[in-house]
C-alpha atoms as a PDB file:
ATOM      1  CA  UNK A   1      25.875 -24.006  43.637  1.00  0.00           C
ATOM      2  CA  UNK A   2      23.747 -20.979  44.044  1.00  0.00           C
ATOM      3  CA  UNK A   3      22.851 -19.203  46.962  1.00  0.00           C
ATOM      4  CA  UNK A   4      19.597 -18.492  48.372  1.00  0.00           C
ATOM      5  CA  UNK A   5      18.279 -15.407  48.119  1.00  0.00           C
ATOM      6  CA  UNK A   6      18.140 -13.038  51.082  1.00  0.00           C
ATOM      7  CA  UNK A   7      15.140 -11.894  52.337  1.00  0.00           C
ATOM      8  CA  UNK A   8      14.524  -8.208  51.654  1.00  0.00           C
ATOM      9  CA  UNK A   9      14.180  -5.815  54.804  1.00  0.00           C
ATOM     10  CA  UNK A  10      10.733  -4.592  55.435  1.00  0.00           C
ATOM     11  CA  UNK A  11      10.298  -1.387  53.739  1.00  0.00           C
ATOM     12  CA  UNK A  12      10.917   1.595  56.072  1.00  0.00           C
ATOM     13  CA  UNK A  13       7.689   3.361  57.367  1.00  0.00           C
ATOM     14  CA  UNK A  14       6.568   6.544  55.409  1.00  0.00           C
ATOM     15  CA  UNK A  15       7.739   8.680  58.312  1.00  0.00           C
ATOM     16  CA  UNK A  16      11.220   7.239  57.772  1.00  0.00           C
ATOM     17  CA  UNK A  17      11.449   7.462  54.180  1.00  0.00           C
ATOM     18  CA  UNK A  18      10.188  11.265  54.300  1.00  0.00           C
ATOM     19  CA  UNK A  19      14.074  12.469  53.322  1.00  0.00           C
ATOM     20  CA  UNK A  20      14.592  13.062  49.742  1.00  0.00           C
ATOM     21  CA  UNK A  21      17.628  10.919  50.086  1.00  0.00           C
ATOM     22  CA  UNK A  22      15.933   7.704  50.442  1.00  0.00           C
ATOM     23  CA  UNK A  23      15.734   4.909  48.184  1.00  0.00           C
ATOM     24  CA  UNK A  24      12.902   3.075  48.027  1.00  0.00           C
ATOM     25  CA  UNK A  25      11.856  -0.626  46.501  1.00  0.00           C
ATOM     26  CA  UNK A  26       8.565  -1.584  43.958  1.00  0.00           C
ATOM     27  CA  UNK A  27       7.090  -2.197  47.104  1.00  0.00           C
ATOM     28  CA  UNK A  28       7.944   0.652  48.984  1.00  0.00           C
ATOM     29  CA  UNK A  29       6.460   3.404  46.376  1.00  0.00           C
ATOM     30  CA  UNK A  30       3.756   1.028  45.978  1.00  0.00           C
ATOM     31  CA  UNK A  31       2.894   1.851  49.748  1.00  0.00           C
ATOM     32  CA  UNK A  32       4.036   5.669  49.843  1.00  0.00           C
ATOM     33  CA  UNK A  33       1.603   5.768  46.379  1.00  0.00           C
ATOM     34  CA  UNK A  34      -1.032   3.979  48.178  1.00  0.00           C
ATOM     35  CA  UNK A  35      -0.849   1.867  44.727  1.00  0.00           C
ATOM     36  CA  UNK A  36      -0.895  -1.447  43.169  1.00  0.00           C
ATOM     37  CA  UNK A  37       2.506  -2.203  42.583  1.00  0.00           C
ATOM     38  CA  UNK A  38       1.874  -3.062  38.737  1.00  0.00           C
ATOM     39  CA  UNK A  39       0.891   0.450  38.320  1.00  0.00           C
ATOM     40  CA  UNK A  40       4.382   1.397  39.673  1.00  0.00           C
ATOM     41  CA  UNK A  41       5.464  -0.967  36.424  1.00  0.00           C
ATOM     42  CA  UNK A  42       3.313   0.733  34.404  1.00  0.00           C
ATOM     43  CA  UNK A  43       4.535   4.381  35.507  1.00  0.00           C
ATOM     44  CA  UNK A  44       7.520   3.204  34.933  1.00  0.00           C
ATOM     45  CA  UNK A  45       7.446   1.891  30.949  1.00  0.00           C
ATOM     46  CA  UNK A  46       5.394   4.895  30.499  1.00  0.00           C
ATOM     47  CA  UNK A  47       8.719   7.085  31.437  1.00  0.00           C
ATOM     48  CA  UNK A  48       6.744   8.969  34.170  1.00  0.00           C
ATOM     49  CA  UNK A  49       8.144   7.502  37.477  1.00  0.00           C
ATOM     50  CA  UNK A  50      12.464   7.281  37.012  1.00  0.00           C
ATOM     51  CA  UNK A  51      13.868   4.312  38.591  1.00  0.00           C
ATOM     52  CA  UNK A  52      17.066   2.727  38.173  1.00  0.00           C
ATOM     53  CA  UNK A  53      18.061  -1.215  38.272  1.00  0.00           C
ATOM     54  CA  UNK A  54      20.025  -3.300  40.627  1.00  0.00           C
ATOM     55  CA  UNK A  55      20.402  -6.801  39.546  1.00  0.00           C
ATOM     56  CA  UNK A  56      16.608  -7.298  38.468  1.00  0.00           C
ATOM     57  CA  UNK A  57      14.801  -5.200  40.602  1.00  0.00           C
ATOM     58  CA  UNK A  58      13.885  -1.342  40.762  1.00  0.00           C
ATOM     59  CA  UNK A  59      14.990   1.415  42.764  1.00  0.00           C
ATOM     60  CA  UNK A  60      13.701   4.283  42.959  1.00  0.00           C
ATOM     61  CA  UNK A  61      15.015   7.714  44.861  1.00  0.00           C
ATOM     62  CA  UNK A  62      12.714   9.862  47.132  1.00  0.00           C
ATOM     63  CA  UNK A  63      13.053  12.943  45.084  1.00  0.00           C
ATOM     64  CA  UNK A  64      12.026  11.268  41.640  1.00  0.00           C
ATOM     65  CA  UNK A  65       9.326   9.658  43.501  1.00  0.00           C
ATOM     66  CA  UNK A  66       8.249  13.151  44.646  1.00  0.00           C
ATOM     67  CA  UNK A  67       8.698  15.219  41.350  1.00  0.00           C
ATOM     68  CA  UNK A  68       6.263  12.542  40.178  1.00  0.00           C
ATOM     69  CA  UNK A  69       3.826  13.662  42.822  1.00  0.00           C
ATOM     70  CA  UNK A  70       4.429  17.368  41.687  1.00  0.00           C
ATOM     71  CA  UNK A  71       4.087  16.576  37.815  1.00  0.00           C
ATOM     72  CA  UNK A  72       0.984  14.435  38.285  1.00  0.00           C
ATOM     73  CA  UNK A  73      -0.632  17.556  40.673  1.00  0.00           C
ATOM     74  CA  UNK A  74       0.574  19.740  37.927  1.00  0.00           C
ATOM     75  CA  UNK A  75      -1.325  18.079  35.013  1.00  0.00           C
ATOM     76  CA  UNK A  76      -4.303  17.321  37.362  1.00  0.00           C
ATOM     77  CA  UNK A  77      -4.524  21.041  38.072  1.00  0.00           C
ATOM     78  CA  UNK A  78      -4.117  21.900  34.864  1.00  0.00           C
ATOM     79  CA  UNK A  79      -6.902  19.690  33.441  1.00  0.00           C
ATOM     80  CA  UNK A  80      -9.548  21.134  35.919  1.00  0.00           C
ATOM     81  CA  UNK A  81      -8.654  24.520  35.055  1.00  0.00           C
ATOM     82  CA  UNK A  82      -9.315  23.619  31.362  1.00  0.00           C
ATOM     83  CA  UNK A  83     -12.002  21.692  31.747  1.00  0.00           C
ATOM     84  CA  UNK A  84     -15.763  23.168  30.611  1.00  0.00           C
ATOM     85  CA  UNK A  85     -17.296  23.296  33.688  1.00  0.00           C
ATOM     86  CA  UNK A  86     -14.622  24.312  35.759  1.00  0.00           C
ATOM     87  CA  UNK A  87     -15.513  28.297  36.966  1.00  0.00           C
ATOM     88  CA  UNK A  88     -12.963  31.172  37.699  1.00  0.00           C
END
């Protein structure tokens, strides 16, 4: 006989998940991204967001969710400062 499944918790608010030591669900970057959470898939297969598996579902740390931030500013800055128009 199988169980039910539990219902998640809520996600924590952004102001509680601001420590790099928290782990966050789909859901949870999807809110901290301000994302849908199929682009959180999609970061994922592309091997730009790390997340790890528990059962079926993703987890994903604070701090990887971060150094995405910082890679994706990088790139962005980096693609203005190439770009034609851009003046120095």
């Amino acid at each position: 006989m199988r169980t039910p499944k539990q219902p998640q918790p809520p996600n924590p608010s952004l102001e509680a998940i601001a420590g790099a030591g928290a782990i966050l669900t789909t859901d949870g970057v999807a809110a901290f991204l301000r994302c849908h959470k199929s682009t959180v898939y999609r970061l994922i297969r592309s091997h730009q967001l790390e997340g790890f598996k528990i059962g079926s579902d993703y987890r994903f740390s604070m701090s990887a969710v971060l150094r995405f931030i910082q890679k994706a500013e990088e790139s962005h800055a980096a693609e203005r400062r190439n770009h034609p128009d851009h003046e120095q």
